[in-house]
N, C-alpha and C. Protein backbone atom coordinates (compact mmCIF):
# COMPACT_ATOMS: atom_id res chain seq x y z
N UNK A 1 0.84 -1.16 0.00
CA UNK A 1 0.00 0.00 0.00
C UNK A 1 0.89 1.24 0.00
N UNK A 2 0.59 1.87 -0.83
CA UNK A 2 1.24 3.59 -1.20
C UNK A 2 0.19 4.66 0.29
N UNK A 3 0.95 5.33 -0.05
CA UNK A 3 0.25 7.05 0.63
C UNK A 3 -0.20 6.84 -0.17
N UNK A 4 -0.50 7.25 -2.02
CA UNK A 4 -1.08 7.50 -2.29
C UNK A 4 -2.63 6.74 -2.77
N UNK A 5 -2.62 5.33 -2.32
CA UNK A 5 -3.87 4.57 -2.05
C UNK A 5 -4.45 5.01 -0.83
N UNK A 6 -4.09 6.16 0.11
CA UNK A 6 -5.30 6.35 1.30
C UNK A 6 -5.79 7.37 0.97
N UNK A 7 -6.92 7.95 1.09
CA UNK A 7 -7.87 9.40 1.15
C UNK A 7 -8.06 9.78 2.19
N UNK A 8 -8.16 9.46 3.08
CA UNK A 8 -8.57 10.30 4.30
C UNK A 8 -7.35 11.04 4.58
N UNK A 9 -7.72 11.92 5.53
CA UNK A 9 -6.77 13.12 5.44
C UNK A 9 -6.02 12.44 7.42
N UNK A 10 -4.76 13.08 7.84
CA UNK A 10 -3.96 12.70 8.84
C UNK A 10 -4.74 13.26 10.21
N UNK A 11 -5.29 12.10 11.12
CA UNK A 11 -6.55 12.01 12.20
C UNK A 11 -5.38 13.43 12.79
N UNK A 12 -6.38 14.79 13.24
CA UNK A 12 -6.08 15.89 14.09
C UNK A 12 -5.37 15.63 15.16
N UNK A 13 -6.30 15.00 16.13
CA UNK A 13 -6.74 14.51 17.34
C UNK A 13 -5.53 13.20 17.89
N UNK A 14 -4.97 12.68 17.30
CA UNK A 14 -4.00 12.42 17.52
C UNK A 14 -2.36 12.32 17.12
N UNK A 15 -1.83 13.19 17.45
CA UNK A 15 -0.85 13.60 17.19
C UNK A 15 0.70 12.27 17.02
N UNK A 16 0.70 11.58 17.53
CA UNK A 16 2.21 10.69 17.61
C UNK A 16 1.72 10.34 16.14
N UNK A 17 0.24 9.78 15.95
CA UNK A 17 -0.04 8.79 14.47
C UNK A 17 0.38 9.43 13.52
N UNK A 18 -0.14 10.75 13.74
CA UNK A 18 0.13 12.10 12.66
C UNK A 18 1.92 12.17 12.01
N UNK A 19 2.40 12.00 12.95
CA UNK A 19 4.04 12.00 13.02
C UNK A 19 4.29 10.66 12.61
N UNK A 20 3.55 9.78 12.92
CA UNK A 20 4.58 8.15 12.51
C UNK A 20 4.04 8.33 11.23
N UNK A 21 2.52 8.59 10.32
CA UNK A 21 1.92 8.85 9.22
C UNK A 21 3.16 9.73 8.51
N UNK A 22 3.55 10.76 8.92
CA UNK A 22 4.78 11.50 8.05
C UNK A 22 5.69 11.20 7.85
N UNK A 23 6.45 10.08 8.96
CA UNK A 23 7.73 9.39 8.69
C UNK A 23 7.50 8.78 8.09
N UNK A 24 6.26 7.49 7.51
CA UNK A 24 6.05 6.63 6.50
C UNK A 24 6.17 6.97 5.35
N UNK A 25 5.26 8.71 5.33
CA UNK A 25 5.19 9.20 3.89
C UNK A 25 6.68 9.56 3.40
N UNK A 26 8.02 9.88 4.21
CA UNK A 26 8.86 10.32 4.22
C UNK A 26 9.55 9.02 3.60
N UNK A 27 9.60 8.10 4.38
CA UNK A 27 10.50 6.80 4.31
C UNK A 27 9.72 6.06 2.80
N UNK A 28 8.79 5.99 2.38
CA UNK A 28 8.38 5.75 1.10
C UNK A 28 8.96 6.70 -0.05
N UNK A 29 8.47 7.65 -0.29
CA UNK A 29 9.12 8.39 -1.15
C UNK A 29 10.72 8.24 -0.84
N UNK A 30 11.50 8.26 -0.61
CA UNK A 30 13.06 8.44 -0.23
C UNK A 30 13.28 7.25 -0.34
N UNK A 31 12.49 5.79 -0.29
CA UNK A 31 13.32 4.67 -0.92
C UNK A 31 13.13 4.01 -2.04
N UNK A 32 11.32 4.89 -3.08
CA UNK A 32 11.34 4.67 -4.30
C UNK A 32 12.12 5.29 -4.62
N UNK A 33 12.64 6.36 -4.68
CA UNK A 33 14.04 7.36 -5.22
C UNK A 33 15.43 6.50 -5.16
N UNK A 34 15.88 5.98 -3.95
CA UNK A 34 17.12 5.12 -4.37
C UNK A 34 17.29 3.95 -4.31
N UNK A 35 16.16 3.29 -4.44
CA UNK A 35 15.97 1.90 -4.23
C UNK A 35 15.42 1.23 -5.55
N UNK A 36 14.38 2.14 -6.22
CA UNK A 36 13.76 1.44 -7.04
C UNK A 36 13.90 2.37 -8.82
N UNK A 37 14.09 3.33 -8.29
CA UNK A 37 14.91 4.29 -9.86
C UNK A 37 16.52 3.63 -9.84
N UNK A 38 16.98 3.28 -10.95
CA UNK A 38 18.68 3.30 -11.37
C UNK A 38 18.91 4.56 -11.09
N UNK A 39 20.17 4.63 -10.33
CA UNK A 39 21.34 5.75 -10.15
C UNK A 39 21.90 5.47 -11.66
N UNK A 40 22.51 6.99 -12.14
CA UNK A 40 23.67 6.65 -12.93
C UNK A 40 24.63 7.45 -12.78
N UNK A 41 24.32 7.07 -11.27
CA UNK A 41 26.12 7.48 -10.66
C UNK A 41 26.22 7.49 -8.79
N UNK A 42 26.93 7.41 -8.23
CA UNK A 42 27.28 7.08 -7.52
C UNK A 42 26.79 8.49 -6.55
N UNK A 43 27.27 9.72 -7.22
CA UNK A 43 26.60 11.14 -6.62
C UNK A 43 25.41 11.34 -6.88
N UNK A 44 24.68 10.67 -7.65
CA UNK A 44 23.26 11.21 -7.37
C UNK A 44 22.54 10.02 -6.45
N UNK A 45 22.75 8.72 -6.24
CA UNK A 45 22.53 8.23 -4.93
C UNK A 45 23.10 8.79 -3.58
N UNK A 46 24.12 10.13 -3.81
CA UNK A 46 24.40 10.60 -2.86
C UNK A 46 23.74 11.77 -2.30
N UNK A 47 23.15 12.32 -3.84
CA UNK A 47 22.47 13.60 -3.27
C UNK A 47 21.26 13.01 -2.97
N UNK A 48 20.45 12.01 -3.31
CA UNK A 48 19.06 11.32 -2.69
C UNK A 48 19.13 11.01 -1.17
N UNK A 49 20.38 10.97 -0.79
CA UNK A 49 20.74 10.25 0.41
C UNK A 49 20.79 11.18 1.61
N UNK A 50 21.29 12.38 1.09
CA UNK A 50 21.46 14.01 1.70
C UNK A 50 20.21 14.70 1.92
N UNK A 51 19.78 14.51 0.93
CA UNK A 51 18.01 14.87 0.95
C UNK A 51 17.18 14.39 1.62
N UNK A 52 17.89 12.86 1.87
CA UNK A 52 16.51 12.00 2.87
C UNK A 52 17.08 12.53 4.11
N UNK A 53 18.34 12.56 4.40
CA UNK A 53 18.72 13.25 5.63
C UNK A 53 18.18 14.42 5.98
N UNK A 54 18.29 15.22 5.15
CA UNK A 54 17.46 16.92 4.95
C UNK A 54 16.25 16.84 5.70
N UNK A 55 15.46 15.72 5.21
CA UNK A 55 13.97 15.53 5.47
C UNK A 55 13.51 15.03 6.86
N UNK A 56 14.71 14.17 7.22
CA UNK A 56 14.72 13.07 8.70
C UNK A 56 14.88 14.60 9.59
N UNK A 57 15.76 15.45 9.46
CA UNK A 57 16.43 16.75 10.54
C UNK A 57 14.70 17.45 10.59
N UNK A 58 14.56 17.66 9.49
CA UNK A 58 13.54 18.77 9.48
C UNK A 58 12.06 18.10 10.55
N UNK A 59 12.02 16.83 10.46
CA UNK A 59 11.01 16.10 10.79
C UNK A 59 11.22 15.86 12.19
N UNK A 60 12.12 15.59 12.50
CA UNK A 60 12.57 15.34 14.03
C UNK A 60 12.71 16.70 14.17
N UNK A 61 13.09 17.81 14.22
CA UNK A 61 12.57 18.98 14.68
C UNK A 61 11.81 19.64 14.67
N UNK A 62 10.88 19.60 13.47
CA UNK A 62 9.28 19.53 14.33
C UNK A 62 8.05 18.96 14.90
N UNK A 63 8.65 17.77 14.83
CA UNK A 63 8.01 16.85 16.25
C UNK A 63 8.95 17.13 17.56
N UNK A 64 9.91 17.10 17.50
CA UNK A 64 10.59 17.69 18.67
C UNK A 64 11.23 16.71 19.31
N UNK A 65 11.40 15.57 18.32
CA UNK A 65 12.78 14.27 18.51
C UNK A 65 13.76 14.50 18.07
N UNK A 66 14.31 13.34 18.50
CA UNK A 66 16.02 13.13 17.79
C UNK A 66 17.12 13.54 19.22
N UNK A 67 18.35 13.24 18.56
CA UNK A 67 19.31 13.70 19.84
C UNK A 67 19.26 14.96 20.11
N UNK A 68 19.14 16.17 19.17
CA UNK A 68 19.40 17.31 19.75
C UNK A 68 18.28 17.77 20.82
N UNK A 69 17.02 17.06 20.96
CA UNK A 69 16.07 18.00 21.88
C UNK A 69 16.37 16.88 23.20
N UNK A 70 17.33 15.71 22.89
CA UNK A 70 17.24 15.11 24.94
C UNK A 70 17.73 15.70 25.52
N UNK A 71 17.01 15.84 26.67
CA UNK A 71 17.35 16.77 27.45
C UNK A 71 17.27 18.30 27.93
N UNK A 72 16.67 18.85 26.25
CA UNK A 72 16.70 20.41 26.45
C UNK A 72 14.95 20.27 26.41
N UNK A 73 14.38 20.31 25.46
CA UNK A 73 13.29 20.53 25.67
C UNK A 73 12.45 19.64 25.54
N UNK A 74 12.59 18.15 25.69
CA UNK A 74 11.78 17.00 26.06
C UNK A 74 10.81 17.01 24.70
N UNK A 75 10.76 17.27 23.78
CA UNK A 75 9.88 17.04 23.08
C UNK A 75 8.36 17.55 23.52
N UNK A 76 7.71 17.09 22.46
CA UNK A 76 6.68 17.26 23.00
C UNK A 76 5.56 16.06 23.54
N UNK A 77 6.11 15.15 23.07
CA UNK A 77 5.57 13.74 23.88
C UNK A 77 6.57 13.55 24.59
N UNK A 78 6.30 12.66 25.66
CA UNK A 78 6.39 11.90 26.65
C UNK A 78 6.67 10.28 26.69
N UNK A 79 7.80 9.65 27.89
CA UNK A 79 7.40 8.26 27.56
C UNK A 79 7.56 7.25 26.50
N UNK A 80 6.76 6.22 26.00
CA UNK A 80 6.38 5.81 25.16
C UNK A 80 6.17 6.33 23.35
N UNK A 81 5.03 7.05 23.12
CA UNK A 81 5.30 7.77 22.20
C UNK A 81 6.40 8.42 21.54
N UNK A 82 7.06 8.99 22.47
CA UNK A 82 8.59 9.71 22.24
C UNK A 82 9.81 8.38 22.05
N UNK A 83 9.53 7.39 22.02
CA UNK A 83 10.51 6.60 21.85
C UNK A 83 10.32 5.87 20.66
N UNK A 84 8.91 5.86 20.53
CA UNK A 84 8.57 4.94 18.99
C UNK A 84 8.75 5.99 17.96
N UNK A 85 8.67 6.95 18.03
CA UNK A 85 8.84 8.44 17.37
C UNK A 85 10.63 8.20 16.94
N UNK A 86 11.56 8.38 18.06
CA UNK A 86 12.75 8.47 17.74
C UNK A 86 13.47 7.11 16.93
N UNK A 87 12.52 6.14 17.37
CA UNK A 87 13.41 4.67 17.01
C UNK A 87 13.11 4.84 15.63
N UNK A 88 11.99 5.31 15.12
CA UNK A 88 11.33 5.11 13.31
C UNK A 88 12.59 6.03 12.71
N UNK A 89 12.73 7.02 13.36
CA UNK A 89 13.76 8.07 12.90
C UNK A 89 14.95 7.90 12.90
N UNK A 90 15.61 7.13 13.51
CA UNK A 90 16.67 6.50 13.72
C UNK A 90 16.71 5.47 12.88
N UNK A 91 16.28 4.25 12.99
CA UNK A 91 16.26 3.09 11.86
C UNK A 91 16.42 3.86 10.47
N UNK A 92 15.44 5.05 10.29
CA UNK A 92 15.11 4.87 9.10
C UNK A 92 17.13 5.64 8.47
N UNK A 93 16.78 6.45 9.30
CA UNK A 93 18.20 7.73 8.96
C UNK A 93 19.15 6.41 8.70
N UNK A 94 19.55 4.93 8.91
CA UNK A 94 20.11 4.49 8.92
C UNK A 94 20.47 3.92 7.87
């Protein structure tokens, strides 16, 4: 199943889904790009690679994961949520 097989729009009301829903949409697009298009070259699997990074920073800072917010400003979840949040982000950056 694609993002683009769902219609409904990303539930308000709960926020972590909203965020794991964006890392999916994130982590799909960014591995039809270097996974399933031919590179024909070694730097443009590099600039796809920079870009997915681009996208992982921007995303973990405005959900308010990743290493740079432990500790300073806790995110904005708590707990649980905040850990399934960072692990998707982490695996994926990987």
């Amino acid at each position: 199943m694609k993002f683009a097989d769902i219609s409904c729009r990303y539930p308000s009301t709960l926020p972590v889904l909203t965020n794991l829903c964006e890392l999916a949409r994130i982590a799909e697009i960014n591995a039809e790009e270097m996974y399933l298009h031919k590179s024909e070259s070694l730097q443009l699997l590099y600039v796809a690679a920079e870009r997915t990074h681009g996208q992982l920073r921007r995303f973990a800072e405005e959900a308010g994961i990743g290493s740079s917010d432990v500790g300073t400003r806790g995110g904005q979840y708590g707990g649980s949520p905040a850990l399934h949040l960072n692990n998707g982000n982490a695996h994926y950056s990987l």
